[in-house]
N, C-alpha and C. Protein backbone atom coordinates (compact mmCIF):
# COMPACT_ATOMS: atom_id res chain seq x y z
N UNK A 1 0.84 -1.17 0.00
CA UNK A 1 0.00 0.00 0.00
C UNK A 1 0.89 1.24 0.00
N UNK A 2 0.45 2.22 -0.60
CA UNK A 2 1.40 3.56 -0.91
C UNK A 2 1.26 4.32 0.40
N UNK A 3 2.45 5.09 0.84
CA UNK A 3 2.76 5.33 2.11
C UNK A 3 2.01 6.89 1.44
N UNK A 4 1.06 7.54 2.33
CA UNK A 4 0.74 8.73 2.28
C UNK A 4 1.24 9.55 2.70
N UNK A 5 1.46 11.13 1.93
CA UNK A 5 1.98 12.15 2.75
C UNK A 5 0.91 13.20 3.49
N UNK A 6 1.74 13.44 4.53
CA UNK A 6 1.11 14.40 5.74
C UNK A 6 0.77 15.55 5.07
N UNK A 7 -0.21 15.82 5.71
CA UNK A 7 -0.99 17.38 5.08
C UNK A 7 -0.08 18.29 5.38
N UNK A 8 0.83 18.42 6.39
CA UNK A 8 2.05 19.30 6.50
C UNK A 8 3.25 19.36 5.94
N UNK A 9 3.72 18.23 4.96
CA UNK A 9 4.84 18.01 4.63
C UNK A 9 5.00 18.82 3.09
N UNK A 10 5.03 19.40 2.57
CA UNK A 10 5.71 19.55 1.43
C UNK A 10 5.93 18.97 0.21
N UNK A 11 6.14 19.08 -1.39
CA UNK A 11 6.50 18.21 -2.17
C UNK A 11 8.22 18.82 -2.15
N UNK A 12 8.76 17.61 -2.36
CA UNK A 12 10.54 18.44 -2.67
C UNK A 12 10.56 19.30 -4.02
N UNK A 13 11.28 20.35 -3.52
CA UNK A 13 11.47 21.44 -5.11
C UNK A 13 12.24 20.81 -5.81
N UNK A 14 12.09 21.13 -6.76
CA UNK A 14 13.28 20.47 -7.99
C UNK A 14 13.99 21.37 -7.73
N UNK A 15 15.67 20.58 -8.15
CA UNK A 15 16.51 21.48 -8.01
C UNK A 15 17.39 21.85 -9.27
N UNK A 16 17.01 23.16 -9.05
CA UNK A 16 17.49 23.92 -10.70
C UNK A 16 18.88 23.94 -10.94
N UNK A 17 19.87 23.32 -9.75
CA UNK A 17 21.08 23.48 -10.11
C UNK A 17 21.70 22.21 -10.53
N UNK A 18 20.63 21.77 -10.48
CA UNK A 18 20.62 19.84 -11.13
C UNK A 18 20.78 19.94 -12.41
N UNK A 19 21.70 19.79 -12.89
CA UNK A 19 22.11 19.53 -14.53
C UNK A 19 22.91 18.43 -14.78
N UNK A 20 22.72 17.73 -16.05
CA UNK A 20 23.33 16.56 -16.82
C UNK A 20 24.63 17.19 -16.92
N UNK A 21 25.90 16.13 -16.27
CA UNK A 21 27.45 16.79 -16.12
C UNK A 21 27.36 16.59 -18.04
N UNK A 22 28.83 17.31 -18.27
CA UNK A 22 29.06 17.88 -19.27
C UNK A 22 30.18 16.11 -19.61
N UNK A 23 30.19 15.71 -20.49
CA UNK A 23 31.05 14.57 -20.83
C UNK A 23 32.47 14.63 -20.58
N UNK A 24 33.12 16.12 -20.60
CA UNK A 24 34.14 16.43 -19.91
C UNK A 24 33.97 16.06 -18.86
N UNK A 25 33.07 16.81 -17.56
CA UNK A 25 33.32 16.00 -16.48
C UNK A 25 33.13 14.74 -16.36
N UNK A 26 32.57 13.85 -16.76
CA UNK A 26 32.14 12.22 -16.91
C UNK A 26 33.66 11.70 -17.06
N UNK A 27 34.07 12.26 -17.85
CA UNK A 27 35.57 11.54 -18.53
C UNK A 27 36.05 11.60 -17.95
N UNK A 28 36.78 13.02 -16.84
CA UNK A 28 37.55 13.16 -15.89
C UNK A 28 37.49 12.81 -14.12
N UNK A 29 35.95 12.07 -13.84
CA UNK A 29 35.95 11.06 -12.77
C UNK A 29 35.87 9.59 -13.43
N UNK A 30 35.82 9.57 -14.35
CA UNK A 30 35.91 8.30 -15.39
C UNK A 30 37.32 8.02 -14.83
N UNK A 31 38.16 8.84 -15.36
CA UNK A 31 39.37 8.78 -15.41
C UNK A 31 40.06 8.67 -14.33
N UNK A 32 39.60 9.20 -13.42
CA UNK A 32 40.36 9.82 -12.07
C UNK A 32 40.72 8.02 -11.36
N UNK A 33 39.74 6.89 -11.75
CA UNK A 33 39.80 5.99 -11.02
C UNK A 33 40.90 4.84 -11.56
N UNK A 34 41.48 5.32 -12.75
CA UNK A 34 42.83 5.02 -13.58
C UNK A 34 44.06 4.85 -12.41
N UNK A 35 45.07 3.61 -12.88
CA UNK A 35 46.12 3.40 -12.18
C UNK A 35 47.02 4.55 -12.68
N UNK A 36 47.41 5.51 -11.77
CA UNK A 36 48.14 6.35 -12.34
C UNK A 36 49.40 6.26 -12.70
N UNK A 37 50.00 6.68 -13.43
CA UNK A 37 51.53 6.06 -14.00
C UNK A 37 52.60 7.83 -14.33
N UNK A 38 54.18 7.20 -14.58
CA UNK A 38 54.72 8.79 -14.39
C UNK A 38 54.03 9.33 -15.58
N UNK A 39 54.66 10.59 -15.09
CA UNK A 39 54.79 12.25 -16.07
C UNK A 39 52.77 12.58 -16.15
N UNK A 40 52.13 12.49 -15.08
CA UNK A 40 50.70 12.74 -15.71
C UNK A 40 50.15 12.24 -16.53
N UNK A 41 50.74 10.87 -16.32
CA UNK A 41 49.77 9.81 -17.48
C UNK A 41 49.18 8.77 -16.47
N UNK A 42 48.00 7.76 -16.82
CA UNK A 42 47.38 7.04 -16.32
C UNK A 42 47.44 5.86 -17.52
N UNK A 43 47.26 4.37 -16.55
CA UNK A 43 47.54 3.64 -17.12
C UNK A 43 45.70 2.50 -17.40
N UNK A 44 46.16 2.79 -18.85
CA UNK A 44 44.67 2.15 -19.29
C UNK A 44 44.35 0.65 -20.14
N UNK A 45 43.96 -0.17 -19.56
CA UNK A 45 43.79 -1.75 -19.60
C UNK A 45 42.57 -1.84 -20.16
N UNK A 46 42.83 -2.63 -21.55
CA UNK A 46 41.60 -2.92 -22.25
C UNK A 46 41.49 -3.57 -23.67
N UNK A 47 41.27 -4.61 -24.22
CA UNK A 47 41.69 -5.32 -25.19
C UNK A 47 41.24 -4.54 -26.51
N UNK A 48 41.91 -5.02 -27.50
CA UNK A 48 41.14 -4.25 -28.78
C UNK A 48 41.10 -5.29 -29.59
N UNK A 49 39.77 -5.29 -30.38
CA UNK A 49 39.48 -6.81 -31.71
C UNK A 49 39.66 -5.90 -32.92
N UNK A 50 41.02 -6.19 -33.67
CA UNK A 50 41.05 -5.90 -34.70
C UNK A 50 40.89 -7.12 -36.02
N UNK A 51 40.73 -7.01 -37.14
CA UNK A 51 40.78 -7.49 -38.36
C UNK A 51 42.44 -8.33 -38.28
N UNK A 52 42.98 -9.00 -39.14
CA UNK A 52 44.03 -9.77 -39.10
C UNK A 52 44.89 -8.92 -39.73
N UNK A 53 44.78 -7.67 -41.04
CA UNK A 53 45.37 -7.38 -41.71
C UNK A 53 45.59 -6.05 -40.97
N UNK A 54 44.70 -5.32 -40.62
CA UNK A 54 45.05 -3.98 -39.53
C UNK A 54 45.71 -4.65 -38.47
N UNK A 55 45.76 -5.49 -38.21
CA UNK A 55 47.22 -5.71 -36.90
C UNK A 55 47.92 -5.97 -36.94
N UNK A 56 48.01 -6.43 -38.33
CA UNK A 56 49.96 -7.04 -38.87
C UNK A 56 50.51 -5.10 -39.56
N UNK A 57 49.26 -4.47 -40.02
CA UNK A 57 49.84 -3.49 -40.40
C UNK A 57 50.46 -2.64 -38.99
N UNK A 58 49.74 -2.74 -37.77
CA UNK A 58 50.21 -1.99 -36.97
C UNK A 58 51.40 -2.54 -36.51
N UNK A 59 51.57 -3.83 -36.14
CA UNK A 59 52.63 -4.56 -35.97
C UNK A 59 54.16 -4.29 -36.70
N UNK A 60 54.00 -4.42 -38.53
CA UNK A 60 54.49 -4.31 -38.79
C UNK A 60 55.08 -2.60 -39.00
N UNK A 61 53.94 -1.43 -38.78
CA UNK A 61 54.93 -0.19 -38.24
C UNK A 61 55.62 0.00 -37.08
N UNK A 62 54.87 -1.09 -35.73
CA UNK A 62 56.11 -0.33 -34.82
C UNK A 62 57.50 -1.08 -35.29
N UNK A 63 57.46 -2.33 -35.70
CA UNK A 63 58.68 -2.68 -35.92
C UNK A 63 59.41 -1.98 -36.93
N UNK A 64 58.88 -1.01 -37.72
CA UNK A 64 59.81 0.24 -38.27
C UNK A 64 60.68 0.95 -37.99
N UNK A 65 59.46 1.30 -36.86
CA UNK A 65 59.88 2.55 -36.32
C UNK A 65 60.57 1.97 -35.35
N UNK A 66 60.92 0.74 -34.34
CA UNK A 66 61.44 0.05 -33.46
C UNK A 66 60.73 0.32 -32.41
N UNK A 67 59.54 0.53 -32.18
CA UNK A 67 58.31 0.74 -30.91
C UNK A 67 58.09 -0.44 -30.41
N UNK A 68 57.70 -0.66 -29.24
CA UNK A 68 56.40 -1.50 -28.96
C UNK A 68 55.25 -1.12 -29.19
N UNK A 69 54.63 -2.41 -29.76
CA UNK A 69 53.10 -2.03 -30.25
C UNK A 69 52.24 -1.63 -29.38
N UNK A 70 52.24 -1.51 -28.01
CA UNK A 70 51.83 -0.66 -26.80
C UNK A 70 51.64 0.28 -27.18
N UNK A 71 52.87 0.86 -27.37
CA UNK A 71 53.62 2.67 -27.29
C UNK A 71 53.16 3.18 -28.44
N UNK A 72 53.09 2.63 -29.45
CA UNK A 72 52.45 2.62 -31.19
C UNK A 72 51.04 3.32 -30.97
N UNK A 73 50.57 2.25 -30.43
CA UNK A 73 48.75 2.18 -30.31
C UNK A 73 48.67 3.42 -28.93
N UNK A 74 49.54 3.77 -28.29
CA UNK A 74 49.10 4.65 -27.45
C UNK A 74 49.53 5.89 -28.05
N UNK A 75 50.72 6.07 -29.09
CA UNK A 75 50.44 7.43 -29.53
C UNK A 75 49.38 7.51 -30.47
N UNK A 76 48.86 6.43 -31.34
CA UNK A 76 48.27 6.75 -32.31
C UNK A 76 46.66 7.42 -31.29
N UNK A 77 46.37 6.80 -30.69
CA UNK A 77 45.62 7.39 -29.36
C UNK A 77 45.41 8.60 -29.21
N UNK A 78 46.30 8.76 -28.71
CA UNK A 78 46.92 10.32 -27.69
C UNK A 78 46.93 11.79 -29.65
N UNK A 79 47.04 10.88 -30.44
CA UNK A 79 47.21 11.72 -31.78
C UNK A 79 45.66 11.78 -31.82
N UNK A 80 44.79 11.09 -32.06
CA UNK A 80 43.64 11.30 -32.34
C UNK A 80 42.52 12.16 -31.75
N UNK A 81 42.96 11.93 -30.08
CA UNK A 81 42.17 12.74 -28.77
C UNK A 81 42.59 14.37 -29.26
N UNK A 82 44.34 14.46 -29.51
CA UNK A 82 44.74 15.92 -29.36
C UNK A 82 43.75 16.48 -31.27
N UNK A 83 43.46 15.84 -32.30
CA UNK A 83 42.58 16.23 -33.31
C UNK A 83 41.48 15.95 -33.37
N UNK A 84 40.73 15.71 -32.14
CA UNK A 84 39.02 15.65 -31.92
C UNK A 84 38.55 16.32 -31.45
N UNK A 85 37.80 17.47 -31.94
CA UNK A 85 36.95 18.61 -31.90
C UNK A 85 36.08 18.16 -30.48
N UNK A 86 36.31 19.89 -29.81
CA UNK A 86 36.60 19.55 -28.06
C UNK A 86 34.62 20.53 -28.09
């Protein structure tokens, strides 16, 4: 049975300073819970399913360039975030 309210009690006001966070902030307590690692970087764990031929291609650039394919896939990363319209 529905609990009734008292003829004295009030409805709660909405509160106008209640707003949907901005995806910036989402990202940055998203983030905040990241193993943190040096120089202001955080360390981020998470598999990726690529195609057979996009991973021999990535493969075969870090071994170009003499990278680990880690370090490869994390600048190509870190390149894409710094050219994505903020």
């Amino acid at each position: 049975m529905p609990r009734r309210r008292r003829a004295t009690q009030k409805p709660p006001l909405p509160n106008a300073s209640h707003k949907k966070p901005l995806p910036e902030e989402l990202a940055r307590d998203a983030i905040a819970h990241e193993e943190p690692a040096p120089g202001e970087k955080v360390r981020m764990t998470f598999r990726v399913v690529l195609g057979r031929q996009p991973a021999e291609a990535l493969a075969a650039r870090a071994i170009r360039e003499e990278k680990n394919l880690v370090t490869l896939v994390g600048e190509i990363l870190e390149a894409a975030a710094a050219k994505a319209p903020k």
